[in-house]
N, C-alpha and C. Protein backbone atom coordinates (compact mmCIF):
# COMPACT_ATOMS: atom_id res chain seq x y z
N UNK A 1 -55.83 -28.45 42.75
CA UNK A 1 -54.39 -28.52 42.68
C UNK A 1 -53.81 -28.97 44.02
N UNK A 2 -54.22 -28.63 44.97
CA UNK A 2 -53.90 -28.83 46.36
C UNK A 2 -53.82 -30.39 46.53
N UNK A 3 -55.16 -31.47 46.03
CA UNK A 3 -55.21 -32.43 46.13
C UNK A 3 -54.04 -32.91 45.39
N UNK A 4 -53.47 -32.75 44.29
CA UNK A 4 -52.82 -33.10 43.03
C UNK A 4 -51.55 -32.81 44.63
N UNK A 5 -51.16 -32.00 44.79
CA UNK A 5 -50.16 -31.41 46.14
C UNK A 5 -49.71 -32.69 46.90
N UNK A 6 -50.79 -33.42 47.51
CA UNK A 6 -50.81 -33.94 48.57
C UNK A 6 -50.71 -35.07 48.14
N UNK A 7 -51.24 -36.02 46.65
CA UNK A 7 -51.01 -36.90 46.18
C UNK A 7 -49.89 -37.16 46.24
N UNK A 8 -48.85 -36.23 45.64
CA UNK A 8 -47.64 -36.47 45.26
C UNK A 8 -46.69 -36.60 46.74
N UNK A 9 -47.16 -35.89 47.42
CA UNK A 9 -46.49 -35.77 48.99
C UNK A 9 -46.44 -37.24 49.70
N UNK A 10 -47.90 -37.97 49.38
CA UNK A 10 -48.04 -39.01 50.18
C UNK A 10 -47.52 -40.23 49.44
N UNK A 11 -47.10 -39.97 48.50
CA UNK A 11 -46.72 -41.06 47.48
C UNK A 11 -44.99 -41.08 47.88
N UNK A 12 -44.54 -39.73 47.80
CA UNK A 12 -43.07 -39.57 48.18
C UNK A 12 -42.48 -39.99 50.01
N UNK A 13 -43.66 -39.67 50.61
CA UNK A 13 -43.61 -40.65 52.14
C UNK A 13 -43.36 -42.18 51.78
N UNK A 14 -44.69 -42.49 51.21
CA UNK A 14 -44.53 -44.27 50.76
C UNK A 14 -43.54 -44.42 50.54
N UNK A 15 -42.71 -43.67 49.81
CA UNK A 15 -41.40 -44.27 48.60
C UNK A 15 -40.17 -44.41 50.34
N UNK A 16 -40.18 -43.22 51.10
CA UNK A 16 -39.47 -43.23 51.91
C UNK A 16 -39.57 -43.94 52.99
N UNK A 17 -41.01 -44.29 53.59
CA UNK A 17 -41.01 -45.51 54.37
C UNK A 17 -40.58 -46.75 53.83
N UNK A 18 -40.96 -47.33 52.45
CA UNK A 18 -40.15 -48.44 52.25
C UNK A 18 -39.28 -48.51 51.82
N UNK A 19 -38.07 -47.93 51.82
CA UNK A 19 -36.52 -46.98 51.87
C UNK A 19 -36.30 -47.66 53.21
N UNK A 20 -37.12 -46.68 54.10
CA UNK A 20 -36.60 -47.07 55.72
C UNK A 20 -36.83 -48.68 56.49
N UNK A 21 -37.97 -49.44 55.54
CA UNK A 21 -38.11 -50.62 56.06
C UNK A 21 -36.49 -51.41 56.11
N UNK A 22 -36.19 -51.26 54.56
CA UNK A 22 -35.55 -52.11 53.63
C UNK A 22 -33.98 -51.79 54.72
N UNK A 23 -33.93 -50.32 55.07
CA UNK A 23 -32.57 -50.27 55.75
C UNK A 23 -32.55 -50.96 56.94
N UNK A 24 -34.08 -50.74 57.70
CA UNK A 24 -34.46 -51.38 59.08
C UNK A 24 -33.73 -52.98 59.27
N UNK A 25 -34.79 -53.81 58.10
CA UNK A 25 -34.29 -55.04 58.04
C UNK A 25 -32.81 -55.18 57.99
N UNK A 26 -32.41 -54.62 56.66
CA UNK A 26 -30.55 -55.01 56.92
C UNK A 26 -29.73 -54.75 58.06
N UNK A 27 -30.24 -53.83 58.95
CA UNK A 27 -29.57 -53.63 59.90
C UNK A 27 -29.86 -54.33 61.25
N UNK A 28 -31.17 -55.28 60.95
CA UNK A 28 -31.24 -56.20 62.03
C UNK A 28 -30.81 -57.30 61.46
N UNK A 29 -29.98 -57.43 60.07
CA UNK A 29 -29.56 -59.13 59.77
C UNK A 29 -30.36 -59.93 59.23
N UNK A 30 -31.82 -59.08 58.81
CA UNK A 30 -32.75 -60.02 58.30
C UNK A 30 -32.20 -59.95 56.53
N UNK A 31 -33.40 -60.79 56.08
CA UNK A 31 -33.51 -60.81 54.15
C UNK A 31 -34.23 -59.37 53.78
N UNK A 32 -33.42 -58.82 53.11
CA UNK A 32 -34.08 -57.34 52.50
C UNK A 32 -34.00 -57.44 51.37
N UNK A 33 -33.50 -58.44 50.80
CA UNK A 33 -33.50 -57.76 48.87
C UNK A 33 -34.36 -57.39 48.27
N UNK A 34 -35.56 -58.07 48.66
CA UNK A 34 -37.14 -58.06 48.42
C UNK A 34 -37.67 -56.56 48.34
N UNK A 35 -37.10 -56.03 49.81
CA UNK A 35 -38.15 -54.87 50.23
C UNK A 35 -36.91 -53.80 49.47
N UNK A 36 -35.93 -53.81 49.77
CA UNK A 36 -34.64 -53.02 48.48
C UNK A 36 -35.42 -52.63 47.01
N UNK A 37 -35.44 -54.09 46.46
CA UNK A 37 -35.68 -53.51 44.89
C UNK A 37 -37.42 -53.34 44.70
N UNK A 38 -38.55 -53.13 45.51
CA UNK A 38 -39.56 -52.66 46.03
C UNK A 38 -39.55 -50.84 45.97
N UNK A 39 -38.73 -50.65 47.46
CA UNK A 39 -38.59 -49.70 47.49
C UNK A 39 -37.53 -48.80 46.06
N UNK A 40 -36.41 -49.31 45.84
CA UNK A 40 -35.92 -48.84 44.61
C UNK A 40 -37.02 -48.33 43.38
N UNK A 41 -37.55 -49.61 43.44
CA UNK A 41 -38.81 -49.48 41.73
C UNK A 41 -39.54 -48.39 42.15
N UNK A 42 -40.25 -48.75 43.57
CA UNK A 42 -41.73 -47.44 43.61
C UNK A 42 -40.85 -46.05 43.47
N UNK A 43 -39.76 -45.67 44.40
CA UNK A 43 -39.05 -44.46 44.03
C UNK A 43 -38.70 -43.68 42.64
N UNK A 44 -37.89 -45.04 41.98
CA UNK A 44 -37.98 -44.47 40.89
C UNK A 44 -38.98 -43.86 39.98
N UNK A 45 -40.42 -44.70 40.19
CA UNK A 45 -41.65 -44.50 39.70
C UNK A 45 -42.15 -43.62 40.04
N UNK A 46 -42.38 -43.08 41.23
CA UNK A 46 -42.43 -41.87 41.82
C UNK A 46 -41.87 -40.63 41.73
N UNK A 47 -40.82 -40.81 41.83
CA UNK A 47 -39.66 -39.73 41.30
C UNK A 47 -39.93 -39.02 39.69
N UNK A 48 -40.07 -40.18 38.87
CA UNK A 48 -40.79 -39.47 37.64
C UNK A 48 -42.19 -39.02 37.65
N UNK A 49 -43.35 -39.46 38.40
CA UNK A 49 -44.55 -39.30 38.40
C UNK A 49 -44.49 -37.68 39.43
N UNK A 50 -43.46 -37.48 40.48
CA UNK A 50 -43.13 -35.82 41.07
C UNK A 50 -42.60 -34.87 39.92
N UNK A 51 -41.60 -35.16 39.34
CA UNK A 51 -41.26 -34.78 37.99
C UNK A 51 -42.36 -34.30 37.27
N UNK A 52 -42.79 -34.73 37.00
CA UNK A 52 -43.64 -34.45 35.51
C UNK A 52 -44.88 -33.60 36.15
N UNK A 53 -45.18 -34.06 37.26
CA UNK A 53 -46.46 -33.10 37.75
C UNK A 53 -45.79 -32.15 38.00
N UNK A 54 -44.63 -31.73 38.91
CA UNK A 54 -44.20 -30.55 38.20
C UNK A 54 -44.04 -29.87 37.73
N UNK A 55 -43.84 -30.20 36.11
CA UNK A 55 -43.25 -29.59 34.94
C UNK A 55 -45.12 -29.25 34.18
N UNK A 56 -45.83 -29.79 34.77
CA UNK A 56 -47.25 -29.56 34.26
C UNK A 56 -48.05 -28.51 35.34
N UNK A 57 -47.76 -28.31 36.35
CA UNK A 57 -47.97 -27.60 37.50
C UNK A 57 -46.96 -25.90 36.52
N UNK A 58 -45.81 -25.86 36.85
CA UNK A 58 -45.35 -24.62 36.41
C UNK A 58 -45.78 -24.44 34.80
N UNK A 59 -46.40 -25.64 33.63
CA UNK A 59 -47.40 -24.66 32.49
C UNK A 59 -45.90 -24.48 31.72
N UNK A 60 -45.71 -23.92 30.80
CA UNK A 60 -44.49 -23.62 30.01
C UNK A 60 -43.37 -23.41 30.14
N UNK A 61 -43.29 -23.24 31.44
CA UNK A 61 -42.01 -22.55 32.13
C UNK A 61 -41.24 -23.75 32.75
N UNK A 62 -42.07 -24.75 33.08
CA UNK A 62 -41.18 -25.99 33.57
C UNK A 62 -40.65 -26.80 32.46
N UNK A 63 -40.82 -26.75 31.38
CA UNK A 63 -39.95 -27.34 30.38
C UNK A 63 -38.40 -26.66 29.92
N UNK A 64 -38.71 -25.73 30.43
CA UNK A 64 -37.18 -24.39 30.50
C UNK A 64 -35.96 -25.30 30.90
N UNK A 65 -34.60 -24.70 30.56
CA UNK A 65 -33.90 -24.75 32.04
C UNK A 65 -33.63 -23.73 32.92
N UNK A 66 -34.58 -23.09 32.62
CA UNK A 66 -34.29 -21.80 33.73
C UNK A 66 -35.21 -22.48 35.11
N UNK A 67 -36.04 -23.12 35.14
CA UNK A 67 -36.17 -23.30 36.57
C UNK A 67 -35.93 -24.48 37.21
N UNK A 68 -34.99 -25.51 35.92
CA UNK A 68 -34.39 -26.75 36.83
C UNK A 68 -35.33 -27.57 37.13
N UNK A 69 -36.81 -27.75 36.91
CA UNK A 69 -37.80 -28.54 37.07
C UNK A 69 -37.29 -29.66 36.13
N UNK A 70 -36.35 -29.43 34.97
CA UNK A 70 -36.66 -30.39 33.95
C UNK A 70 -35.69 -31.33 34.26
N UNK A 71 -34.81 -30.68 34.75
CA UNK A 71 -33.51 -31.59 35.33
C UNK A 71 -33.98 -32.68 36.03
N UNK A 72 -34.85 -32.26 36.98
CA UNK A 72 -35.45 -33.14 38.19
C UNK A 72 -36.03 -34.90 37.08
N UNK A 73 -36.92 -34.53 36.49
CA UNK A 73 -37.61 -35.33 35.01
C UNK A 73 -36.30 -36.06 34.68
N UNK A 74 -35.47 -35.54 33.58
CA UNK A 74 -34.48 -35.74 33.26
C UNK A 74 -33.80 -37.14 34.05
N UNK A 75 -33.28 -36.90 35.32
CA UNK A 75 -32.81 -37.89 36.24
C UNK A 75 -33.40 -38.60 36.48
N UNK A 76 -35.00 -38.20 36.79
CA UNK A 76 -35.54 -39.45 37.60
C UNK A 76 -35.58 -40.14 35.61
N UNK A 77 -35.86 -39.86 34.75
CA UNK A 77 -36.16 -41.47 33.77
C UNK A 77 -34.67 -41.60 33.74
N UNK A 78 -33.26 -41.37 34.03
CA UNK A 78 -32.47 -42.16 33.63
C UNK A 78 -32.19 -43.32 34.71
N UNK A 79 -32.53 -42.86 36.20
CA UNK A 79 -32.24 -43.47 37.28
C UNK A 79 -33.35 -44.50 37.27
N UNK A 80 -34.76 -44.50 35.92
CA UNK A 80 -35.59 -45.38 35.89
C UNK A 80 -34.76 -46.50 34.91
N UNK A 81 -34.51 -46.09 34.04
CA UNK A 81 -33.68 -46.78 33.15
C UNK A 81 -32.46 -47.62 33.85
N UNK A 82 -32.02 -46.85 34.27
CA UNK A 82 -30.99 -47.95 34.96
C UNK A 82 -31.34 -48.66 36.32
N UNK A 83 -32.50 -48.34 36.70
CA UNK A 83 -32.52 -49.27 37.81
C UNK A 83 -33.44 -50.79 37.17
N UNK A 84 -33.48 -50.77 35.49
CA UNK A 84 -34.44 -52.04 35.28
C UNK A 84 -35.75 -51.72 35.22
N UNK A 85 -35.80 -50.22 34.58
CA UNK A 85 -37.86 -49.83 34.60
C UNK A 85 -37.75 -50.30 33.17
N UNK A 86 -37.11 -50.70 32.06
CA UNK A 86 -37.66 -50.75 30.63
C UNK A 86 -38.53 -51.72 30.61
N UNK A 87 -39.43 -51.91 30.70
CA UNK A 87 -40.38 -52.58 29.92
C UNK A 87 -40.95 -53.65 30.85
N UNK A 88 -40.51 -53.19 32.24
CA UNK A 88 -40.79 -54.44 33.68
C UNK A 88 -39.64 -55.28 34.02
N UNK A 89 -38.29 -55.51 33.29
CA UNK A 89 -37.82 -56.46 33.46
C UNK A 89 -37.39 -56.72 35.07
N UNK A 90 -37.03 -55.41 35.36
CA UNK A 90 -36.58 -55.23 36.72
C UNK A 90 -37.91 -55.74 37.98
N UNK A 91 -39.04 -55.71 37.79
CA UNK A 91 -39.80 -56.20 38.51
C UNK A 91 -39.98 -57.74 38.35
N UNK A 92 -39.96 -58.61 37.09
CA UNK A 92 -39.79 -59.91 37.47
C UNK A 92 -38.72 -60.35 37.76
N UNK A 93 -37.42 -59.42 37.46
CA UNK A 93 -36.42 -60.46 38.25
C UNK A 93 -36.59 -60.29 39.90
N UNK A 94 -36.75 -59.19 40.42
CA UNK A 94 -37.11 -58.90 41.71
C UNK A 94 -37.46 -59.86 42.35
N UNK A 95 -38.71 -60.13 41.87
CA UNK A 95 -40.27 -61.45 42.15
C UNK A 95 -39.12 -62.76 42.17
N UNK A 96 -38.68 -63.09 41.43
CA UNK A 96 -37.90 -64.31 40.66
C UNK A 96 -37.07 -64.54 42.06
N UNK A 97 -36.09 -63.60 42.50
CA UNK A 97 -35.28 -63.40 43.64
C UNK A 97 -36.00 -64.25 44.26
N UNK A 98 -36.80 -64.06 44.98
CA UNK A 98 -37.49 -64.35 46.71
C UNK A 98 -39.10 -65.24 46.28
């Protein structure tokens, strides 16, 4: 479980270093759209993949709303949905961009 721990930890760094690239660049004036909807997609992807290990980590009790795990789930697929996760489209227009 610990490993399962640390997976998710180092995956949620990734998501936040390329967060921080994407702000880096815009704020030196460079082209970021690229590393933007990059970092956007893996987050969102991530965000549900923390979610759900979660809700499988707490066993019956994370499907509740008594401990708000589900909420977490909940948001991250709508914030997948709207950022363009249905079905990839949002990753080839990305590509298409740049």
């Amino acid at each position: 479980m610990q490993m399962q721990f640390a997976d998710v930890h180092t995956e949620i760094e990734a998501a936040r270093l390329l967060t921080y690239n994407a702000a880096r660049l815009k704020e030196q004036g460079h082209h970021f759209t690229k590393q933007a909807a990059m970092a956007k997609w893996y987050s969102s992807v991530i965000a549900q993949k923390a979610a759900g290990s979660a809700i499988e980590w707490a066993g019956g009790v994370g499907y509740t709303r008594e401990t708000g795990i589900e909420k977490y789930w909940r948001d991250s697929k709508s914030e997948f949905v709207l950022s363009d996760g249905v079905s990839g489209a949002g990753e080839s227009r990305a590509c298409e961009r740049n």
